[in-house]
C-alpha atoms as a PDB file:
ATOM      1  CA  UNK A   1       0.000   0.000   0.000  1.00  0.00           C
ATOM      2  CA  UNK A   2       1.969   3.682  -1.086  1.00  0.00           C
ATOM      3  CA  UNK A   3       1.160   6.799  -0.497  1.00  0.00           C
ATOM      4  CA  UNK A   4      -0.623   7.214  -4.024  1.00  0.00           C
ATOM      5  CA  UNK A   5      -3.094   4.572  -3.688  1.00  0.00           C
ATOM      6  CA  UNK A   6      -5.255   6.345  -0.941  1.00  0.00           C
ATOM      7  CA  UNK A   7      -4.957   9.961  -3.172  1.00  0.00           C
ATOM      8  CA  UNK A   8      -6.167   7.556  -6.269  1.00  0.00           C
ATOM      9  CA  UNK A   9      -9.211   6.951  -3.922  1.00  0.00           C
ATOM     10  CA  UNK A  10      -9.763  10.490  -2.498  1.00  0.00           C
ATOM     11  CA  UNK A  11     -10.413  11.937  -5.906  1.00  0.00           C
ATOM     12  CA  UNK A  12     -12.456   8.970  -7.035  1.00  0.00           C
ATOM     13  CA  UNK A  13     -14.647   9.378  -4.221  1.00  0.00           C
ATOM     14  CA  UNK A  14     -14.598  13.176  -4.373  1.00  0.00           C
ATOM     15  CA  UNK A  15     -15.823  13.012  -7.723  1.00  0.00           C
ATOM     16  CA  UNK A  16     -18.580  10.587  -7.289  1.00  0.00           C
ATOM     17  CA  UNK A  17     -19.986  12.239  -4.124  1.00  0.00           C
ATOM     18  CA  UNK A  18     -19.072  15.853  -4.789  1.00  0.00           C
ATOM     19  CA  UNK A  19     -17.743  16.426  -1.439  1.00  0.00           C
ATOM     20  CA  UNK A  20     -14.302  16.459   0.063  1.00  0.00           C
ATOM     21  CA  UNK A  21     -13.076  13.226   1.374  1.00  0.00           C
ATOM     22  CA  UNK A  22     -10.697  11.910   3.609  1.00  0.00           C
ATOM     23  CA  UNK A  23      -9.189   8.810   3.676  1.00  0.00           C
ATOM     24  CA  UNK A  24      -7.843   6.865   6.769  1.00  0.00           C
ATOM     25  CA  UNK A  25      -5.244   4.115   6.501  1.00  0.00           C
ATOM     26  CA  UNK A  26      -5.967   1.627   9.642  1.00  0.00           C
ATOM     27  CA  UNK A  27      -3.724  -1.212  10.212  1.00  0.00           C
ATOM     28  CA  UNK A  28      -2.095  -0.565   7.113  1.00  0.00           C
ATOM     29  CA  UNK A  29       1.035  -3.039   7.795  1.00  0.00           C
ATOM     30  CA  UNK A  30       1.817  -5.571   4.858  1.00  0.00           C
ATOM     31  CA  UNK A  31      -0.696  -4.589   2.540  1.00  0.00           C
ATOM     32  CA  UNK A  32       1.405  -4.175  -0.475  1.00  0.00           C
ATOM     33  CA  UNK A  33      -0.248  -5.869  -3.370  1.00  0.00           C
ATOM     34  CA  UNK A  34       3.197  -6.918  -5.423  1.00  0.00           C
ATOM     35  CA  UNK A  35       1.565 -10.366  -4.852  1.00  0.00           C
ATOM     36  CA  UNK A  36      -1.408  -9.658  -7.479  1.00  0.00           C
ATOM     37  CA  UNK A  37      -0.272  -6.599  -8.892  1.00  0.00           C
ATOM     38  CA  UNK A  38      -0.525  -6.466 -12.675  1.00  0.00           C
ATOM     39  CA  UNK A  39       2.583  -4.347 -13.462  1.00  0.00           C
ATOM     40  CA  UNK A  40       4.083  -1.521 -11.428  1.00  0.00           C
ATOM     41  CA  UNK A  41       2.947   1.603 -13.323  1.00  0.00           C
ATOM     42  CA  UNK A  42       0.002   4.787 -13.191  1.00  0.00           C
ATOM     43  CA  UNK A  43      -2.432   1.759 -15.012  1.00  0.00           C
ATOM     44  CA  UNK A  44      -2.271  -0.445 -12.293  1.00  0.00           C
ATOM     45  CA  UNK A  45      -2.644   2.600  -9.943  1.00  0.00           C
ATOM     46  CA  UNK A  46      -6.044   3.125 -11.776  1.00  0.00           C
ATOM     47  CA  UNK A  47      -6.945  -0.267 -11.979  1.00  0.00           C
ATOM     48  CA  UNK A  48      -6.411  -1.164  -8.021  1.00  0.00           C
ATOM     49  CA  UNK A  49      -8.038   2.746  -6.622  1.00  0.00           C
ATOM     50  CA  UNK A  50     -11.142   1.720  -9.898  1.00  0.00           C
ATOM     51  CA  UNK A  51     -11.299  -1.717  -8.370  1.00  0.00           C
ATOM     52  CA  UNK A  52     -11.643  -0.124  -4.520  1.00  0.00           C
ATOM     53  CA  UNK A  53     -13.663   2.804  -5.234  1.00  0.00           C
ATOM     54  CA  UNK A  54     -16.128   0.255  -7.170  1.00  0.00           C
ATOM     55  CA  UNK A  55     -16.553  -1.839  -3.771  1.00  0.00           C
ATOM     56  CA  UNK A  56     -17.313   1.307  -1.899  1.00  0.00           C
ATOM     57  CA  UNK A  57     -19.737   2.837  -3.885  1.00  0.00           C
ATOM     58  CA  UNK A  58     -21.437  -0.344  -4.742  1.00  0.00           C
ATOM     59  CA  UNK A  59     -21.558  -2.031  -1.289  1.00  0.00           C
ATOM     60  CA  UNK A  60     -21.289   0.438   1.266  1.00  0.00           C
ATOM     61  CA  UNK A  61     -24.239   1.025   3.614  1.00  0.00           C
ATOM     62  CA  UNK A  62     -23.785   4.472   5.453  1.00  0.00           C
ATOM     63  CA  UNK A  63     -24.955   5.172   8.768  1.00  0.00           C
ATOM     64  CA  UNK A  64     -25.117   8.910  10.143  1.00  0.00           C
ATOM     65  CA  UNK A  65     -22.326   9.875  13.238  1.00  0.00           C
ATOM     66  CA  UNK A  66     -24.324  12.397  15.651  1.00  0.00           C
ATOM     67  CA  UNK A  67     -21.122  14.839  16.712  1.00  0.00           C
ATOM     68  CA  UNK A  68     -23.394  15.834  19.665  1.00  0.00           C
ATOM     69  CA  UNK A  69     -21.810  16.159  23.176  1.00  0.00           C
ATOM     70  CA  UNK A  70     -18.264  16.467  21.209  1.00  0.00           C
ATOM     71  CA  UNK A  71     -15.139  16.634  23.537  1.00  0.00           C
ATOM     72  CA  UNK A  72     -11.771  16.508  22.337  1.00  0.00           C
ATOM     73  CA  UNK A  73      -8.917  15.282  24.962  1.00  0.00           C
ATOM     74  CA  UNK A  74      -5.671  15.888  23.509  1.00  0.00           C
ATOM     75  CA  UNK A  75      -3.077  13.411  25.467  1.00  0.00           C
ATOM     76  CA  UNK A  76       0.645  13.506  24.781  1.00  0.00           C
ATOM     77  CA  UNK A  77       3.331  10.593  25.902  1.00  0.00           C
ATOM     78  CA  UNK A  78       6.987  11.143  25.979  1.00  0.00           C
ATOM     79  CA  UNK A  79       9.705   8.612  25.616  1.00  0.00           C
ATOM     80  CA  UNK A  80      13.044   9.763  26.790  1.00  0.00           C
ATOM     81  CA  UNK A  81      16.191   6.922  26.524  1.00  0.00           C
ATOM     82  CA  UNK A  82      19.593   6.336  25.821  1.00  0.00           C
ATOM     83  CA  UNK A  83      19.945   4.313  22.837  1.00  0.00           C
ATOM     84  CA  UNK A  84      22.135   1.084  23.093  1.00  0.00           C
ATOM     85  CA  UNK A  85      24.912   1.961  20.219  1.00  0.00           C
ATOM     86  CA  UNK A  86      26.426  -1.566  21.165  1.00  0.00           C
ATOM     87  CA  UNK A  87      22.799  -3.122  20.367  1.00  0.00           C
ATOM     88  CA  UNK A  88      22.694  -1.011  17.021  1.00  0.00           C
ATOM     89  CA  UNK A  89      25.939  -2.167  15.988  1.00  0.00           C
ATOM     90  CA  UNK A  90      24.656  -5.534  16.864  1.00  0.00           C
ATOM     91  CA  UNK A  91      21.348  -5.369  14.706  1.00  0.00           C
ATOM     92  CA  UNK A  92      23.569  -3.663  11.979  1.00  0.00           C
ATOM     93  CA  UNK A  93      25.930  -7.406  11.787  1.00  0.00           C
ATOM     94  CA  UNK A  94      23.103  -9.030  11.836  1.00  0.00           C
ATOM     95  CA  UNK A  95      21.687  -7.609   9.335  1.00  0.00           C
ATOM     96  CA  UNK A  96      24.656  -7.718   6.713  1.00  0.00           C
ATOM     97  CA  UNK A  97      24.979 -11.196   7.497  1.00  0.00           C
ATOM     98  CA  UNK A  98      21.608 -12.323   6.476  1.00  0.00           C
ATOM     99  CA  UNK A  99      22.167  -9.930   3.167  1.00  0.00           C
ATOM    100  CA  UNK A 100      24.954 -11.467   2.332  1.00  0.00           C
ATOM    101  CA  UNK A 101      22.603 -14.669   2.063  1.00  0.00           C
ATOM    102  CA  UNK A 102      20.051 -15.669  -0.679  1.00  0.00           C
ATOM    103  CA  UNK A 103      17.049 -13.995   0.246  1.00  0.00           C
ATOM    104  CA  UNK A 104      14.161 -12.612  -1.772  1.00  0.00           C
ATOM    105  CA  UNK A 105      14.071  -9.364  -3.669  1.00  0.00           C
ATOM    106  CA  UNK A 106      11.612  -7.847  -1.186  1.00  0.00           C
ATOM    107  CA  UNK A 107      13.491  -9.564   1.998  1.00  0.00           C
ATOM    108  CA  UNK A 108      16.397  -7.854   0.628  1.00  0.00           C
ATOM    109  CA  UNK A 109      14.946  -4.405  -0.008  1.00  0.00           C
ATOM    110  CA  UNK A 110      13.178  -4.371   3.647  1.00  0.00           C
ATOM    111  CA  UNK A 111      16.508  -5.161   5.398  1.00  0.00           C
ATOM    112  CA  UNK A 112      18.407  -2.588   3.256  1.00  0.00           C
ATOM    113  CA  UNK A 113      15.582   0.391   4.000  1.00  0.00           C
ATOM    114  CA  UNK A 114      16.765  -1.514   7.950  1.00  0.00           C
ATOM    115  CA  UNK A 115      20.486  -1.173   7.785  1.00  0.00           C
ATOM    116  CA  UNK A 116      20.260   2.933   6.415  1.00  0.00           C
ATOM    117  CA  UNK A 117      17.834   3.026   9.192  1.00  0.00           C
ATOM    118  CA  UNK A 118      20.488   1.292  11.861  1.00  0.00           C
ATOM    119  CA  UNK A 119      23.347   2.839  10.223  1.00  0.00           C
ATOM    120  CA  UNK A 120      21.432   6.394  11.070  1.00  0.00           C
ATOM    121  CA  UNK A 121      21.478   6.053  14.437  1.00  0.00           C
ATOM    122  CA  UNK A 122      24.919   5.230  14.833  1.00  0.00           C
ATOM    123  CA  UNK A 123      25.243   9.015  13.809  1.00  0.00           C
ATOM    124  CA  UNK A 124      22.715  10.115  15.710  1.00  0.00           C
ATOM    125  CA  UNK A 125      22.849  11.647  19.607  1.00  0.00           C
ATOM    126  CA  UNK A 126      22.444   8.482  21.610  1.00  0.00           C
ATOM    127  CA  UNK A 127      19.929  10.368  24.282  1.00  0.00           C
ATOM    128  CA  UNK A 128      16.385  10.162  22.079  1.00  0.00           C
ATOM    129  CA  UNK A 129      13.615  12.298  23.370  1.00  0.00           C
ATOM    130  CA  UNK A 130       9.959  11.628  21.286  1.00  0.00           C
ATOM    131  CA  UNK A 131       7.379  13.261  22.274  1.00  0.00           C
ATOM    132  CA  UNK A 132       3.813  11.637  21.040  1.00  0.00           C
ATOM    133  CA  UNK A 133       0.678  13.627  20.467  1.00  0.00           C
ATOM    134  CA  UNK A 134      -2.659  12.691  19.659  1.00  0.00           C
ATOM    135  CA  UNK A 135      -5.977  12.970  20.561  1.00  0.00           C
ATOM    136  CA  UNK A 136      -9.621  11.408  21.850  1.00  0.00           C
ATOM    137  CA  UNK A 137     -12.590  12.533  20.253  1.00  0.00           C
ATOM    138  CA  UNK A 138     -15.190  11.542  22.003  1.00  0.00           C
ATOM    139  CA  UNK A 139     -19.097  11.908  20.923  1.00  0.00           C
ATOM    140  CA  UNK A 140     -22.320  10.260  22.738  1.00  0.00           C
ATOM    141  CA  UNK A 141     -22.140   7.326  20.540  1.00  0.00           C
ATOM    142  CA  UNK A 142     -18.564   7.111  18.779  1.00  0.00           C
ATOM    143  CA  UNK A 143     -15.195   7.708  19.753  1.00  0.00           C
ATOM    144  CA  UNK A 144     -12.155   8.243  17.663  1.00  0.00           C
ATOM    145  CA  UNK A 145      -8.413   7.982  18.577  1.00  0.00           C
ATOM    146  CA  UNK A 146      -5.473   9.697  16.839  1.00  0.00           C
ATOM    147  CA  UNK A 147      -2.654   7.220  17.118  1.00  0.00           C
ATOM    148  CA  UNK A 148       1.367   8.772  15.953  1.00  0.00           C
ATOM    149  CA  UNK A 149       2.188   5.398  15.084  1.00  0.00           C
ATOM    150  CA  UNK A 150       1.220   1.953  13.149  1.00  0.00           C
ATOM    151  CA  UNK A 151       0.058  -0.662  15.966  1.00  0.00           C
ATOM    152  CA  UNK A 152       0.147  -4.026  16.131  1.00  0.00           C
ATOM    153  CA  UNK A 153      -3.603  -5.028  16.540  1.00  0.00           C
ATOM    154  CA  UNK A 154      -4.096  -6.224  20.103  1.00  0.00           C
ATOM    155  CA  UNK A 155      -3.491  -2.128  21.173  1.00  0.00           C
ATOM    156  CA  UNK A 156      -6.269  -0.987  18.942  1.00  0.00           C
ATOM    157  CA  UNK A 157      -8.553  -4.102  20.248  1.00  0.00           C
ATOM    158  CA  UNK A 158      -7.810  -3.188  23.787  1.00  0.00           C
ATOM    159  CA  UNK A 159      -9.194   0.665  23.396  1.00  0.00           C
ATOM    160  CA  UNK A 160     -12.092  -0.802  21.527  1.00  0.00           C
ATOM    161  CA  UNK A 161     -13.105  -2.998  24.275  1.00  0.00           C
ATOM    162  CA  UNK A 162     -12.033  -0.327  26.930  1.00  0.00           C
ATOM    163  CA  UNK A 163     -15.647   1.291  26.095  1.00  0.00           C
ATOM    164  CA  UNK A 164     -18.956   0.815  25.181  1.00  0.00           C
ATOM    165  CA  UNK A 165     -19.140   2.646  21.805  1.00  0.00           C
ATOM    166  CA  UNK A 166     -17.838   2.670  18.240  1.00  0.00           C
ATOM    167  CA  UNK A 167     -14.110   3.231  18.257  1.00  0.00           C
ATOM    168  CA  UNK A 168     -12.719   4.202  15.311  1.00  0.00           C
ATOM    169  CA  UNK A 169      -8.590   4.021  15.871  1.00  0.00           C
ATOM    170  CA  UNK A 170      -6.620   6.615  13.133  1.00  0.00           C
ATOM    171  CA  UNK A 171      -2.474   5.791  12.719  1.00  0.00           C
ATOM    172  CA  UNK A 172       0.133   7.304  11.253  1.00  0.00           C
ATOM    173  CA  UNK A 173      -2.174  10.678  12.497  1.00  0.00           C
ATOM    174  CA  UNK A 174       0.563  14.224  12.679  1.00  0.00           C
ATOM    175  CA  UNK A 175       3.604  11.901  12.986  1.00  0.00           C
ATOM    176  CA  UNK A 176       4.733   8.580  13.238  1.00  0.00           C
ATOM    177  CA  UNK A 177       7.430   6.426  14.933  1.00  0.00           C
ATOM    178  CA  UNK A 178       6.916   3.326  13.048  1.00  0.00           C
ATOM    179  CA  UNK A 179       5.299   0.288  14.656  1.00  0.00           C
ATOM    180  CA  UNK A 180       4.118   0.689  18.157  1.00  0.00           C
ATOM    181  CA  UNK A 181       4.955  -2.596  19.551  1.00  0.00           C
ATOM    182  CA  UNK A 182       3.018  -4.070  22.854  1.00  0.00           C
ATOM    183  CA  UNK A 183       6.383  -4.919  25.277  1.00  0.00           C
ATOM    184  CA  UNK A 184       5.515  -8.988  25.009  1.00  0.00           C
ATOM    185  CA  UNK A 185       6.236  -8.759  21.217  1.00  0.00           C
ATOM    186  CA  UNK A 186       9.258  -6.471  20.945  1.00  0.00           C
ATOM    187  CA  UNK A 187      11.879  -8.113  19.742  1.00  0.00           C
ATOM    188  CA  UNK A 188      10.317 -11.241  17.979  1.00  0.00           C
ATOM    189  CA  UNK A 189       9.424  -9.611  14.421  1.00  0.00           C
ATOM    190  CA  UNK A 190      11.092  -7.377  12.332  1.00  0.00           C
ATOM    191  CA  UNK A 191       8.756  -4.475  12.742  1.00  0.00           C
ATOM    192  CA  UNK A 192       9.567  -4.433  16.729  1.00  0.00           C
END
């Protein structure tokens, strides 16, 4: 899933329903489509945002969200840490060795985008200081959460079960860090 796909859809839509649209990208990890993709070019752009944009305005039933009793709750969470340089060099072997090996073409272009990445840091100030800002919208029957990051789906099924209304959960929202990882997966997938 890039960057263009959900513009492709935006000006579908706007054009069908004469309105502005925006379009939200939820769990958006592993969704690129170079499994069923045609070719890589603008027509296959229009062909996957025609074959989407079809689906929506064929099967989508729409319900009405009452913005009464609005409150917004802005939260912000700050992570402050020195950064293991010996665990970055670390991650940084690790990850030569395993390109050195025959992998596949995407394998190889995920753990290159990894070692720039790891390789960064090395020349970066070892002290890191992020400071994450969203926000709660909260109505009388829905509730929607600005997440600055992409999160593994047991976060996103906690806040939904944490109350009794539609929660609708918005990553990547004014910033992102990457994956948000829950602490009993980091270090077991890539992503952590």
């Amino acid at each position: 899933l890039s960057a263009d796909l959900p513009g492709a859809l935006r000006a579908q839509l706007e054009k069908a329903y004469d309105t502005t649209m925006c379009v939200f990208i939820g769990a958006a990890g592993d969704m690129g489509n170079r499994q069923y993709r045609q070719e890589s070019s603008p027509k296959e752009l229009d062909r996957t945002s025609t074959g989407i944009v079809n689906q929506i305005l064929e099967k989508m039933e729409y319900q009405p969200i009452s913005l009464e009793g609005l409150q917004v709750y802005p939260y912000e969470y700050v992570i402050d840490y020195v950064r293991s340089m010996e665990d970055t060099k670390a991650e940084i072997m690790k990850i030569e060795q395993e390109l050195a090996s025959d992998i596949s073409y995407s394998r190889r272009q995920l753990l290159t985008s990894g070692l720039a990445i790891q390789k960064g840091h090395l020349l970066e100030d070892a002290h890191v200081v992020v400071s994450l800002k969203g926000a709660i919208i909260d109505t009388k029957e829905s509730m929607f959460v600005t997440v600055p990051a992409e999160l593994f789906n047991r976060f996103g099924l906690e806040m939904k079960q944490a109350v009794d209304k539609q929660v609708f959960v918005f990553g990547y929202t004014n910033y992102s860090i990457g994956y948000m990882v829950e602490e009993s997966e980091w270090g077991k997938n890539y992503e952590s």
